[in-house]
N, C-alpha and C. Protein backbone atom coordinates (compact mmCIF):
# COMPACT_ATOMS: atom_id res chain seq x y z
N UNK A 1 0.85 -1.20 0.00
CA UNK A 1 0.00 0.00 0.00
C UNK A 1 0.89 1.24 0.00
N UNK A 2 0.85 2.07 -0.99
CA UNK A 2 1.71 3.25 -0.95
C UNK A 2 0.90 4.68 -0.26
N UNK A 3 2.20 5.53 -0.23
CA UNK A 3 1.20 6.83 0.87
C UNK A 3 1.76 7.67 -0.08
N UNK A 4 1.60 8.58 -0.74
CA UNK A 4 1.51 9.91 -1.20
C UNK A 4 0.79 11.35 -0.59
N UNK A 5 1.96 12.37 -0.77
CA UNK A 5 1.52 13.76 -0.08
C UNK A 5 1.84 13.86 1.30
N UNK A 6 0.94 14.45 1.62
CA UNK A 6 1.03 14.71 3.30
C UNK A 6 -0.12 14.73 3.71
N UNK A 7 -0.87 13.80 3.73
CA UNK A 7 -2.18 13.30 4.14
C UNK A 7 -2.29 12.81 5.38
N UNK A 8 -3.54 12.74 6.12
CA UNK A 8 -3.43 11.25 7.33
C UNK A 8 -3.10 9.67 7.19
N UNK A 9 -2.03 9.20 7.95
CA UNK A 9 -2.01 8.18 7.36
C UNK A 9 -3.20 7.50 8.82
N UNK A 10 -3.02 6.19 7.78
CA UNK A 10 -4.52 5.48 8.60
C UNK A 10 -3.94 4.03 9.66
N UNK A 11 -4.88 4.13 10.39
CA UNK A 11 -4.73 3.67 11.79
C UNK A 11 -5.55 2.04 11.91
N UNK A 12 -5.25 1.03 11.18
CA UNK A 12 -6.57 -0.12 10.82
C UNK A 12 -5.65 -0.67 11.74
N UNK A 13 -6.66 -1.50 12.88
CA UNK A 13 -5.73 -2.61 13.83
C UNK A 13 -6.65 -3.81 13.39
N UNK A 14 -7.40 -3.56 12.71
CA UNK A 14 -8.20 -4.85 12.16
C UNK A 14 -9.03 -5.91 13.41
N UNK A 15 -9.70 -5.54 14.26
CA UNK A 15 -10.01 -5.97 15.05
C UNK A 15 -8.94 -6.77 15.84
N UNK A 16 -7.77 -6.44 16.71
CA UNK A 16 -7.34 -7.22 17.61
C UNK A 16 -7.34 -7.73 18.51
N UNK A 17 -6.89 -9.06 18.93
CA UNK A 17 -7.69 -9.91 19.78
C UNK A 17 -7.08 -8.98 21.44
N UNK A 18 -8.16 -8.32 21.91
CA UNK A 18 -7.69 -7.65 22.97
C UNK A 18 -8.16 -8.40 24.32
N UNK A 19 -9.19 -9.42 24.36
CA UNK A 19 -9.85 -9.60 25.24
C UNK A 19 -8.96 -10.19 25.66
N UNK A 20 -7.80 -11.11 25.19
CA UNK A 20 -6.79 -12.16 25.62
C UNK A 20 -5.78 -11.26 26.50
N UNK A 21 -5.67 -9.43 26.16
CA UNK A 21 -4.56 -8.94 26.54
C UNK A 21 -5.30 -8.22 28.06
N UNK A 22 -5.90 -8.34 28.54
CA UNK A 22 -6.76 -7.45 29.32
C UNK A 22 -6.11 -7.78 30.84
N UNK A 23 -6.09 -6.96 31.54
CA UNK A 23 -5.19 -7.11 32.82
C UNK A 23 -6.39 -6.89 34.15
N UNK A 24 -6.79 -7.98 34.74
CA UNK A 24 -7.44 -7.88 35.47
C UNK A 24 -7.33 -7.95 37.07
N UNK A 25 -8.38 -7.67 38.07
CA UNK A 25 -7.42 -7.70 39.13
C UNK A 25 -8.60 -8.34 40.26
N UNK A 26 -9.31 -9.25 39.85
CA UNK A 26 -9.94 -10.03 40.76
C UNK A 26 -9.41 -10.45 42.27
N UNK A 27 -8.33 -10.54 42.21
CA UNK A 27 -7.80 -10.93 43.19
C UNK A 27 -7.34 -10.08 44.40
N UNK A 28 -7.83 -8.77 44.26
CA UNK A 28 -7.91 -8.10 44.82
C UNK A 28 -7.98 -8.24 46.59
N UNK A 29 -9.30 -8.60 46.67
CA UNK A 29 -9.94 -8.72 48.15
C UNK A 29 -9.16 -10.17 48.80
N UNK A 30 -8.82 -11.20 47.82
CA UNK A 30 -8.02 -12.03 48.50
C UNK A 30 -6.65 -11.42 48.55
N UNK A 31 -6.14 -10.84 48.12
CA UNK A 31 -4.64 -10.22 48.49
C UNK A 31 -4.64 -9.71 49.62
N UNK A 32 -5.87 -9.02 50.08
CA UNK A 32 -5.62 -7.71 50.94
C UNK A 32 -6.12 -8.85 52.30
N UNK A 33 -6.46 -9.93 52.34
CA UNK A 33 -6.84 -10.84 52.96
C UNK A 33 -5.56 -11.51 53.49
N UNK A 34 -4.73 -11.90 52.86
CA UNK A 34 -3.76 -12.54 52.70
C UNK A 34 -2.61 -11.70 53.56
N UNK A 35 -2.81 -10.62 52.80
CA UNK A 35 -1.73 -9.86 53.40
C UNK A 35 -2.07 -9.29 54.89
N UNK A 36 -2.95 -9.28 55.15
CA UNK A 36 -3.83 -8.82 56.75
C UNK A 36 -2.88 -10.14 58.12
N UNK A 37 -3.41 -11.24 56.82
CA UNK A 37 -2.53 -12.68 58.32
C UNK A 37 -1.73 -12.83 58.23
N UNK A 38 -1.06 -12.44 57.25
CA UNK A 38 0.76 -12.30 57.30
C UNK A 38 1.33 -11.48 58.57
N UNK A 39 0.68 -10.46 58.02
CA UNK A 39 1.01 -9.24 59.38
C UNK A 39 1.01 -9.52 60.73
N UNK A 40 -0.40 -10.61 60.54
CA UNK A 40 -0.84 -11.35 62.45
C UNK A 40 0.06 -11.88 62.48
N UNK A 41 0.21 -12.88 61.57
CA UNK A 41 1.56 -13.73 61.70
C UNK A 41 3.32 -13.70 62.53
N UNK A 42 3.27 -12.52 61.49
CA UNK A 42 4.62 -11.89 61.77
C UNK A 42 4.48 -11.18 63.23
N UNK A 43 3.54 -10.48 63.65
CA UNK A 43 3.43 -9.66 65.31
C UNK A 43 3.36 -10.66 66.18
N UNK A 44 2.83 -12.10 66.05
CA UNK A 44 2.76 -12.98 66.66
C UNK A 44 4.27 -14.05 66.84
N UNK A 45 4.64 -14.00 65.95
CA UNK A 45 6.02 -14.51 65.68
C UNK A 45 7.05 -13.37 66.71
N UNK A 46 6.63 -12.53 66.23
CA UNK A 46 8.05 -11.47 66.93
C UNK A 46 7.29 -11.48 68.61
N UNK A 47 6.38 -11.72 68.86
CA UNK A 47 6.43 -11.82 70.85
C UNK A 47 6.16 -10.62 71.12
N UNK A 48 6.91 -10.21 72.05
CA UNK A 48 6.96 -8.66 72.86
C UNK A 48 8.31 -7.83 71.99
N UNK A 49 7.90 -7.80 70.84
CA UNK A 49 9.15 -6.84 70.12
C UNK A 49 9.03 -6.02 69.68
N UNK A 50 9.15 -4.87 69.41
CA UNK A 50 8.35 -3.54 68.29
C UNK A 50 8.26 -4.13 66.82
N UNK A 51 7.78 -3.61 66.36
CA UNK A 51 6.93 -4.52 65.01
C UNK A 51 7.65 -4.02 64.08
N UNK A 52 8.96 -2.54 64.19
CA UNK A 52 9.32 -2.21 63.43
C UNK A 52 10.46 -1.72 64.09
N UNK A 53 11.94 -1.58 62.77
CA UNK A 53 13.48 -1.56 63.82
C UNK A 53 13.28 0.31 63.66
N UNK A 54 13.78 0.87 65.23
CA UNK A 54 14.36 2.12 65.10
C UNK A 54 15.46 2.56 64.27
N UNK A 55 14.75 4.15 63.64
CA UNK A 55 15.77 4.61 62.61
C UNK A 55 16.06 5.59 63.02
N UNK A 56 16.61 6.30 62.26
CA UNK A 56 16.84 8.14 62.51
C UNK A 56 15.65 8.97 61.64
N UNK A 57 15.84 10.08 62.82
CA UNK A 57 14.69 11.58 62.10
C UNK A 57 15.99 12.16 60.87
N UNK A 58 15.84 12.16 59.52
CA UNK A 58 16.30 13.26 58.92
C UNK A 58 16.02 13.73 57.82
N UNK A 59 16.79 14.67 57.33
CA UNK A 59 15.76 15.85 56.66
C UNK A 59 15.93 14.81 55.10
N UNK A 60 14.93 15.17 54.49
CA UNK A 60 15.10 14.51 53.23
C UNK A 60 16.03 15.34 51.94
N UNK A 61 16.15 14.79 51.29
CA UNK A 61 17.18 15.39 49.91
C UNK A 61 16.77 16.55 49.40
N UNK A 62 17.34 17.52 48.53
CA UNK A 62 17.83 18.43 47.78
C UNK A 62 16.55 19.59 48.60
N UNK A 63 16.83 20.75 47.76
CA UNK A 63 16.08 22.37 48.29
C UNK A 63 14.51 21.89 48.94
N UNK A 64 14.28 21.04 47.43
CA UNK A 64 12.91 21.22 47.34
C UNK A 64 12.17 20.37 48.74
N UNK A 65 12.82 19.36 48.96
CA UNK A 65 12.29 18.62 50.02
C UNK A 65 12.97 18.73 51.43
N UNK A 66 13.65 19.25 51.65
CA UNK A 66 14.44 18.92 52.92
C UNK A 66 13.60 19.83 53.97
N UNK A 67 12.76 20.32 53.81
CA UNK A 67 11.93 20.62 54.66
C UNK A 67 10.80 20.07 55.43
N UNK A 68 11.03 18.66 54.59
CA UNK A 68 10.49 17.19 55.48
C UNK A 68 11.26 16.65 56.76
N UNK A 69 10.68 16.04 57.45
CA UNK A 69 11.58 14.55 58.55
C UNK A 69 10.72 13.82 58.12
N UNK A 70 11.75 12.93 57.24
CA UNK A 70 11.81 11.36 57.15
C UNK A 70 12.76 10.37 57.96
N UNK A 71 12.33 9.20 58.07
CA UNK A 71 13.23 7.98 58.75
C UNK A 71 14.36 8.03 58.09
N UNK A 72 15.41 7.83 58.27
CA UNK A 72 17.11 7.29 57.25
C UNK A 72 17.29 6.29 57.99
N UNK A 73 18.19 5.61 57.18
CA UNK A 73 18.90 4.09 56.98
C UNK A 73 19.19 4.05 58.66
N UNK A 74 20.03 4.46 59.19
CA UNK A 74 20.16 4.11 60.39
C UNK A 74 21.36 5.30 60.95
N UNK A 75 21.37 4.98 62.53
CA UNK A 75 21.93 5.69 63.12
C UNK A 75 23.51 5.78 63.28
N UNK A 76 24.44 7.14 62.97
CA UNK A 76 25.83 6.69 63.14
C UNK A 76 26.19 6.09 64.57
N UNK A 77 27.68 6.59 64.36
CA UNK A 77 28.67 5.85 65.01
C UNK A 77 28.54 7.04 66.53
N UNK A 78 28.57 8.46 66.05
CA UNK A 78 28.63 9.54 66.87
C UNK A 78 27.48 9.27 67.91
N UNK A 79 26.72 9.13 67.14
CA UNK A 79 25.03 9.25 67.92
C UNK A 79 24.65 8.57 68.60
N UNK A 80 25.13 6.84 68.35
CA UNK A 80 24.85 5.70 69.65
C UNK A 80 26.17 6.33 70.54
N UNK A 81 26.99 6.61 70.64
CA UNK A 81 28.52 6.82 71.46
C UNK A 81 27.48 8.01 72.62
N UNK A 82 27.22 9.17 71.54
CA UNK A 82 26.79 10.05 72.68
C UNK A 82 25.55 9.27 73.70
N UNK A 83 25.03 9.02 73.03
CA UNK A 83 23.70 7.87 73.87
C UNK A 83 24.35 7.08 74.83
N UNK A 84 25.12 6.80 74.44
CA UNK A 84 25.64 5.75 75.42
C UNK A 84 24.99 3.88 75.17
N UNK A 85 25.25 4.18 74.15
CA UNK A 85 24.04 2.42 73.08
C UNK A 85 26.13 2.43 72.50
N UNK A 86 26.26 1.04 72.88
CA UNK A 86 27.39 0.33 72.06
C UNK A 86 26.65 -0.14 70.22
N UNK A 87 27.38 -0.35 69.71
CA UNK A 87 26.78 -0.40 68.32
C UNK A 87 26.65 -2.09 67.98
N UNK A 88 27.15 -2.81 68.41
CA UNK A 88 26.92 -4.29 68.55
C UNK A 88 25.05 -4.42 69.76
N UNK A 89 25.62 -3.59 70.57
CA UNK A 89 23.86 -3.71 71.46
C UNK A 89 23.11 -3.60 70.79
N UNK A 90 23.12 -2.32 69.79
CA UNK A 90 21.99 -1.48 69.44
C UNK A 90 21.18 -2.68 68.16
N UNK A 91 21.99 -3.46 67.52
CA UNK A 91 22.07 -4.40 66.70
C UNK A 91 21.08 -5.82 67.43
N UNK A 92 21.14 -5.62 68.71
CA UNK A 92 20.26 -6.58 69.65
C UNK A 92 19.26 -6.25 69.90
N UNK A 93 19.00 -4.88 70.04
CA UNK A 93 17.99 -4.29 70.19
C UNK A 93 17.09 -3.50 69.73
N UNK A 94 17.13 -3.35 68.28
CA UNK A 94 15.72 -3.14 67.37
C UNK A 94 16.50 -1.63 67.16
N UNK A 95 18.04 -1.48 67.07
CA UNK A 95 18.31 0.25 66.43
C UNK A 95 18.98 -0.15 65.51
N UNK A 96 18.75 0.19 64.17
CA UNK A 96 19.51 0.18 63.13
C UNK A 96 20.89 0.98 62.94
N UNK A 97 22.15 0.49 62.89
CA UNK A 97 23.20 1.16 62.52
C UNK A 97 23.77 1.32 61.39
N UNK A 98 23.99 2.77 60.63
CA UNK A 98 24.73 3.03 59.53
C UNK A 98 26.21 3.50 59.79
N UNK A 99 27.13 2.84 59.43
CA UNK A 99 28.39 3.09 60.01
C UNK A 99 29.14 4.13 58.66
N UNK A 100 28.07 4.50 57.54
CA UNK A 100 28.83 5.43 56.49
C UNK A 100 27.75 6.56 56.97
N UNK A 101 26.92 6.66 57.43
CA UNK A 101 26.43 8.25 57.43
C UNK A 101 27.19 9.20 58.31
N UNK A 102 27.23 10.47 58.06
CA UNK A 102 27.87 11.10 58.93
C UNK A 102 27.08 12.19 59.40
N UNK A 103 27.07 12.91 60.14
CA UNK A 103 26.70 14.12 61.41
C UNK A 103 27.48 15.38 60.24
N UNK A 104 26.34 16.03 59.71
CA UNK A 104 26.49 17.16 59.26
C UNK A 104 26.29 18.31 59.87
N UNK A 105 25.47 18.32 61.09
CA UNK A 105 24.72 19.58 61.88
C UNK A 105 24.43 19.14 63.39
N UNK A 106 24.96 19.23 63.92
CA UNK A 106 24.95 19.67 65.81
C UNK A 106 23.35 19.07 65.98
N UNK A 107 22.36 20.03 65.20
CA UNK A 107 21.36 20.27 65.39
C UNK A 107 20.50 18.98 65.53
N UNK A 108 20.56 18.05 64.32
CA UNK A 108 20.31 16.33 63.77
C UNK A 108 21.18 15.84 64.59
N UNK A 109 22.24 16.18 64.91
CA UNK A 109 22.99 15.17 65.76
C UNK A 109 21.93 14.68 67.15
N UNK A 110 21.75 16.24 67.57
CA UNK A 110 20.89 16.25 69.03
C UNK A 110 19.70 15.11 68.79
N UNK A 111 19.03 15.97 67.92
CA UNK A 111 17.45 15.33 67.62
C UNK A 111 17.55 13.67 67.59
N UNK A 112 18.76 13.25 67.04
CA UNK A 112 18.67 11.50 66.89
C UNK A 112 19.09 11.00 68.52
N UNK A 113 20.22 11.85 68.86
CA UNK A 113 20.68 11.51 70.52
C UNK A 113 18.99 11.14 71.30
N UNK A 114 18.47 12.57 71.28
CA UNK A 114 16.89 12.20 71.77
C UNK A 114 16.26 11.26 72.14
N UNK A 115 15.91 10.98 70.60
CA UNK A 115 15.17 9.56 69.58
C UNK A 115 15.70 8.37 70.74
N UNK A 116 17.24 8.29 70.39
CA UNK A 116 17.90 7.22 71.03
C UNK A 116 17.19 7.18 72.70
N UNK A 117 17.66 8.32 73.55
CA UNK A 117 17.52 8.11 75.03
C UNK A 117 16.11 7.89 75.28
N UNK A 118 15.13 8.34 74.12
CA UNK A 118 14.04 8.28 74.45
C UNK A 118 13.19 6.56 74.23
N UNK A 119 14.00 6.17 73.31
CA UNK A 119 13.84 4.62 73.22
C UNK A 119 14.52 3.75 74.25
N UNK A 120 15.53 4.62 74.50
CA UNK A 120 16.10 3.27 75.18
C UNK A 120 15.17 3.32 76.91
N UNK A 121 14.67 4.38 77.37
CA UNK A 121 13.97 4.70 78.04
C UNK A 121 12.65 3.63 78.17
N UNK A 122 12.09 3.35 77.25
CA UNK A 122 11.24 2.96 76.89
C UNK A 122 11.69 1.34 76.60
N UNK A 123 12.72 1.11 76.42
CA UNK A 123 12.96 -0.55 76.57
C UNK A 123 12.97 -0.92 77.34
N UNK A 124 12.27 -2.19 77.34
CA UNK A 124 12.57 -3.42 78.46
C UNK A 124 12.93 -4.91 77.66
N UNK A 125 13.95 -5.03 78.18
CA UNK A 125 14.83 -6.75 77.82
C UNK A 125 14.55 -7.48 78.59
N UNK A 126 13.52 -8.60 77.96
CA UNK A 126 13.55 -9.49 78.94
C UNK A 126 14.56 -10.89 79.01
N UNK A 127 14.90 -11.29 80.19
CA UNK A 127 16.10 -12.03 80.07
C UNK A 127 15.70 -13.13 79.91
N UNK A 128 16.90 -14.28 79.29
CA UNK A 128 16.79 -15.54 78.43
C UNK A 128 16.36 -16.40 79.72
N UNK A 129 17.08 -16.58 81.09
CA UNK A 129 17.01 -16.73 81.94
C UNK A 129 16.64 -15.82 82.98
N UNK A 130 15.74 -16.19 83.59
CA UNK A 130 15.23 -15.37 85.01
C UNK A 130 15.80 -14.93 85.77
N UNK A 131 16.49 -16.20 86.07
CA UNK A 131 17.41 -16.23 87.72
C UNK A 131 18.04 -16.08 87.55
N UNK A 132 19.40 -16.17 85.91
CA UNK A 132 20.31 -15.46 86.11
C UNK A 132 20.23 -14.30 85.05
N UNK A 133 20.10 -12.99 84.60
CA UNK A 133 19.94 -12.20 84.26
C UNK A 133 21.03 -11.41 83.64
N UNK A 134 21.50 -11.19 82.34
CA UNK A 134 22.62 -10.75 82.18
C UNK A 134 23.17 -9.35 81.70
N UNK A 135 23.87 -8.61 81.65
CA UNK A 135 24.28 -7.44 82.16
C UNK A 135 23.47 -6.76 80.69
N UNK A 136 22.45 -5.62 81.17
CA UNK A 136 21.69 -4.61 80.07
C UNK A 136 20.15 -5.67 79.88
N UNK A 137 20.09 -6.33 81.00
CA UNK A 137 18.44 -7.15 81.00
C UNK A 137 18.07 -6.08 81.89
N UNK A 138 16.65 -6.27 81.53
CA UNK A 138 15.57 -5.60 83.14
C UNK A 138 15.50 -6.76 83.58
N UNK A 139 15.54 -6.01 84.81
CA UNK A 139 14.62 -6.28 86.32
C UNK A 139 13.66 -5.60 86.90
N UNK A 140 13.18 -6.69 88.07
CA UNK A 140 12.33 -5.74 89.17
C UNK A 140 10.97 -5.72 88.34
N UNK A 141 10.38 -4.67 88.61
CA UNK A 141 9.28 -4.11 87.93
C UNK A 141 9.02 -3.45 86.75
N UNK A 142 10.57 -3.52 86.01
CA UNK A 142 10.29 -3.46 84.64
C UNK A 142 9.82 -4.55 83.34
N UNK A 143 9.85 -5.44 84.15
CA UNK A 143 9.12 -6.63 84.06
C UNK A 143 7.77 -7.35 83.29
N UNK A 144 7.10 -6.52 84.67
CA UNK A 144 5.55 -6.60 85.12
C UNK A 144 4.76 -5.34 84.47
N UNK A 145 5.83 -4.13 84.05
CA UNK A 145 5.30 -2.94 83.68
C UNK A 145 4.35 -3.24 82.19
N UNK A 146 3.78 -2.48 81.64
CA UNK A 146 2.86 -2.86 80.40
C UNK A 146 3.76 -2.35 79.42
N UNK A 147 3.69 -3.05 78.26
CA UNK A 147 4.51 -2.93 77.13
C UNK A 147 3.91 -2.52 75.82
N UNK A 148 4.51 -1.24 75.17
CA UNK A 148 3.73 -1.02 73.92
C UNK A 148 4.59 -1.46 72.85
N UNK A 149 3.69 -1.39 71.66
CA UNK A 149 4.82 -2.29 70.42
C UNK A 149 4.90 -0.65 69.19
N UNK A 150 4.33 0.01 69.92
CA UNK A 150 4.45 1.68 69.00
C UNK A 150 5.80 2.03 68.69
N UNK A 151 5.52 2.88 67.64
CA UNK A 151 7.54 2.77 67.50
C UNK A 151 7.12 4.36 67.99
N UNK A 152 8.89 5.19 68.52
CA UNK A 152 8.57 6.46 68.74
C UNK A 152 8.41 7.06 67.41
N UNK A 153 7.48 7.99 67.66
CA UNK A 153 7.04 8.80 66.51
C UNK A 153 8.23 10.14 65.75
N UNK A 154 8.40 10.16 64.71
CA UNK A 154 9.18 11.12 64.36
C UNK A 154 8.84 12.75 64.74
N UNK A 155 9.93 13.42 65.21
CA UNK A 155 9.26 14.74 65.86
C UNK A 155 8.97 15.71 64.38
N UNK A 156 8.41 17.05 64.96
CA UNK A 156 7.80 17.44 63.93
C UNK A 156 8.59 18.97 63.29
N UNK A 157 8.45 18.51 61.91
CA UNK A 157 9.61 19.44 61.19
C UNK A 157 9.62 20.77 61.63
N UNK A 158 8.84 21.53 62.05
CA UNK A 158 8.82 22.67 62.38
C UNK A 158 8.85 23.05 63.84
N UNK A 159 9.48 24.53 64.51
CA UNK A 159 9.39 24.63 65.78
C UNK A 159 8.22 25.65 65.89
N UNK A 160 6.80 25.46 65.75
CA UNK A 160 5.80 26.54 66.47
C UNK A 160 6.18 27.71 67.26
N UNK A 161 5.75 28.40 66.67
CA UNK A 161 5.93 29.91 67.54
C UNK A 161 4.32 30.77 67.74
N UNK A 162 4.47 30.99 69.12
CA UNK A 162 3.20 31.89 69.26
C UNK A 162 3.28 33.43 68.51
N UNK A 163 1.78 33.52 68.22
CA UNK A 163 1.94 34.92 67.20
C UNK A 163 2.11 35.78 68.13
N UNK A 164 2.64 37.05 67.73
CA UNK A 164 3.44 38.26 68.33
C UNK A 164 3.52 39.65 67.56
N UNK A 165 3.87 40.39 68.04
CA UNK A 165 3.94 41.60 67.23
C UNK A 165 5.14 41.83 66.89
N UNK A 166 5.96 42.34 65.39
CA UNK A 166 6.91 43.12 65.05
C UNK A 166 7.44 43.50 65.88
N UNK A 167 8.82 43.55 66.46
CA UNK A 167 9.47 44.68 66.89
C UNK A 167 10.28 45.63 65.57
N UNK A 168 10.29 46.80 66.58
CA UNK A 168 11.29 47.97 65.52
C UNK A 168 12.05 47.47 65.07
N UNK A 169 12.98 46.57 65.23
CA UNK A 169 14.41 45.96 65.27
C UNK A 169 14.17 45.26 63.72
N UNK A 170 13.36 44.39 64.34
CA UNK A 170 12.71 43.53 62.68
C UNK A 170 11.93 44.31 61.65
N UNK A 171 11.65 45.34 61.80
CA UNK A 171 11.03 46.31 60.76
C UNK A 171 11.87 47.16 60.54
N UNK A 172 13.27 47.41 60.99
CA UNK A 172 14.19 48.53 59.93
C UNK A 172 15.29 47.26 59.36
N UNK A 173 15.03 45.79 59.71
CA UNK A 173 16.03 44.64 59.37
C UNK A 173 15.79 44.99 57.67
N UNK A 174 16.80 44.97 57.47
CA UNK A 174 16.66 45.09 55.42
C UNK A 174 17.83 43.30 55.12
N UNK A 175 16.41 42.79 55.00
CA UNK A 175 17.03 41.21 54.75
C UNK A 175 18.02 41.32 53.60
N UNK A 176 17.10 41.41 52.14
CA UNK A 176 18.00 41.76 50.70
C UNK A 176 19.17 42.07 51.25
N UNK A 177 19.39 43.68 51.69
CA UNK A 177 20.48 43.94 51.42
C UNK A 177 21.32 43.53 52.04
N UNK A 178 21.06 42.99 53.25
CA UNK A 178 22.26 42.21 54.15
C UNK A 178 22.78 41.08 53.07
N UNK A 179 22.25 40.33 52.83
CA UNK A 179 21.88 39.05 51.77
C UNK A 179 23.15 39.67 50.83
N UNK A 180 22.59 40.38 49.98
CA UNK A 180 23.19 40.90 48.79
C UNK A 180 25.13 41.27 49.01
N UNK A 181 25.15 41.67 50.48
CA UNK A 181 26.41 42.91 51.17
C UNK A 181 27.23 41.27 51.36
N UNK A 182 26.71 40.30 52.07
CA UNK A 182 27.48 38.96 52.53
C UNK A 182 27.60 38.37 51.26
N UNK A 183 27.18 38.35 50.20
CA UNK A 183 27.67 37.78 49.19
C UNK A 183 28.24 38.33 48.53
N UNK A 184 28.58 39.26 48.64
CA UNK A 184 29.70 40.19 47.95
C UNK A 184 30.95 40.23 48.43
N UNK A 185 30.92 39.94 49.71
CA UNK A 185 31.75 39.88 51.01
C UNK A 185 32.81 38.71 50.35
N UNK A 186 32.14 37.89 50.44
CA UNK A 186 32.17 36.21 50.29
C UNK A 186 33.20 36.26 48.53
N UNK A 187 32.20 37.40 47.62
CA UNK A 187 32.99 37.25 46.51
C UNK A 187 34.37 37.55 46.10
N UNK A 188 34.35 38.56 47.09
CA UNK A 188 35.12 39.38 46.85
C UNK A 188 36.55 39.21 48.17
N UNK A 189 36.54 38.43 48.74
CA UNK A 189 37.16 38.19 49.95
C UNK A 189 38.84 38.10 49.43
N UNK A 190 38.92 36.98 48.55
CA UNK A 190 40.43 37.05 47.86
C UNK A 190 40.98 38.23 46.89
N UNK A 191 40.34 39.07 46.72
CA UNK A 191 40.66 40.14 46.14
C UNK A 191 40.57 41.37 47.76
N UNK A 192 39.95 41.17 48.16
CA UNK A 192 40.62 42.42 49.05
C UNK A 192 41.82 41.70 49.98
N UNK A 193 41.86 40.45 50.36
CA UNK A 193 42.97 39.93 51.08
C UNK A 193 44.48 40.32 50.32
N UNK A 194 44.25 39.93 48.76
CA UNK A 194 45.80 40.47 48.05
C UNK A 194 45.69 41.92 48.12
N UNK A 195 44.64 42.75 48.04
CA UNK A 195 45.02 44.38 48.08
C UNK A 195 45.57 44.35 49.30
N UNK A 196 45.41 43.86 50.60
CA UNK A 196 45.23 44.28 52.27
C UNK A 196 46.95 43.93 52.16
N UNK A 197 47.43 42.83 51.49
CA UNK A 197 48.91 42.13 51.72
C UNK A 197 49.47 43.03 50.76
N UNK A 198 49.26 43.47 49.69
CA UNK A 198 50.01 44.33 48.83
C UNK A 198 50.34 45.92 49.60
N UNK A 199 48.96 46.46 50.02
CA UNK A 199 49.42 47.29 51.36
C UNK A 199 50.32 47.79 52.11
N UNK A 200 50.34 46.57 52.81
CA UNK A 200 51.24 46.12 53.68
C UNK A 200 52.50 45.97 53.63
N UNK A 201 52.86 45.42 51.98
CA UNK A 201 54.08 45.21 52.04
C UNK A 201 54.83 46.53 51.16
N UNK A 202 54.06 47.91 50.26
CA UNK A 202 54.35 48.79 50.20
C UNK A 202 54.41 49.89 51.53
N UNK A 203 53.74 49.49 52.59
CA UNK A 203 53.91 50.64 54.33
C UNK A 203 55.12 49.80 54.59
N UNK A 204 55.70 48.71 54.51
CA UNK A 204 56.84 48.17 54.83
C UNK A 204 58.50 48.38 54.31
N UNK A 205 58.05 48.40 52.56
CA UNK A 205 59.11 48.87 51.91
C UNK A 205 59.14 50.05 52.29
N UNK A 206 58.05 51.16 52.74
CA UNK A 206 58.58 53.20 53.03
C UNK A 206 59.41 53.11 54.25
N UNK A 207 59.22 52.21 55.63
CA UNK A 207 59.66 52.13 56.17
C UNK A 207 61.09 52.15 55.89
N UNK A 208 61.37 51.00 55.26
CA UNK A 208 62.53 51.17 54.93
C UNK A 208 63.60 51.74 54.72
């Protein structure tokens, strides 16, 4: 069949057998069935354990998002140390360790320290043996105390502030131009450092 010009060309699928290609999803309500006693399964299997391993609060990737808290891979090396969690324990005890992330900001450092004291607060180990009990088991009445399987909740990205009025201070603040003056600062820093040394070393040669 030849095509001449610049016409429409034509679109014949000749009736294809589509009914054979059709993607259906009956199985729906048994999946979601299925997947419901897995879950019993698995909470029942794990005993008195949290149903899910502790991670870290941190900010998520690039401009656009990092104004989220999301979970990350796991907690460094810095952050169980300050806690006072050995990193082989923490591995016993439902905290995930990442031994390549690193502590970019004081600030995340704190917030995971938290996380940590606030879990470990909240643990109880029960020992393999009763009577003899081995070093980082509870005792006593931590025992008998009631146990939740909740994981701690991630804190919340923002710090609330009650509304307030302007001060003077913040109404003659000229953000821009500060903005604008520090990046100029910044640009221009190796060029006034060689004028400041060139200076210097012409008030040195008059001396002379």
């Amino acid at each position: 069949m030849g095509f001449a010009h610049n016409n429409v060309l034509h679109q014949n699928h000749f009736r294809k057998d589509w009914q054979s290609r059709v993607r259906t999803w009956f199985d729906q309500p048994g999946r979601k069935l299925r997947r419901r006693n897995a879950r019993k399964a698995k909470a029942a299997k794990l005993g008195v354990r949290p149903l899910e391993l502790l991670r870290p609060a941190v900010r998520a990737q690039t401009v656009r998002y990092n104004r989220k808290i999301r979970e990350g891979r796991g907690f460094t090396l810095a952050e169980l140390k300050e806690a006072g969690i050995g990193k082989k324990e923490a591995r016993g005890v439902g905290i995930v360790v990442d031994h390549r992330r690193r502590n970019l900001s004081e600030e995340g450092k704190a917030l995971n320290v938290e996380r940590l004291k606030a879990y470990k607060a909240r643990l109880i180990v029960f020992p393999r043996n009763a009577k003899k009990p081995k070093k980082g088991d509870s005792t006593g009445e931590d025992l008998t105390a009631a146990t939740t399987r909740s994981a701690v909740p991630l804190p919340s990205a923002y710090v609330h502030e009650e509304p307030r009025k302007i001060t003077e201070e913040e109404r003659e603040f000229e953000a821009y131009r500060t903005l604008r003056n520090e990046r100029a600062a910044a640009r221009n820093e190796g060029k006034r450092k060689v004028r400041e040394a060139k200076k210097a070393e012409e008030e040195a040669n008059k001396k002379k």
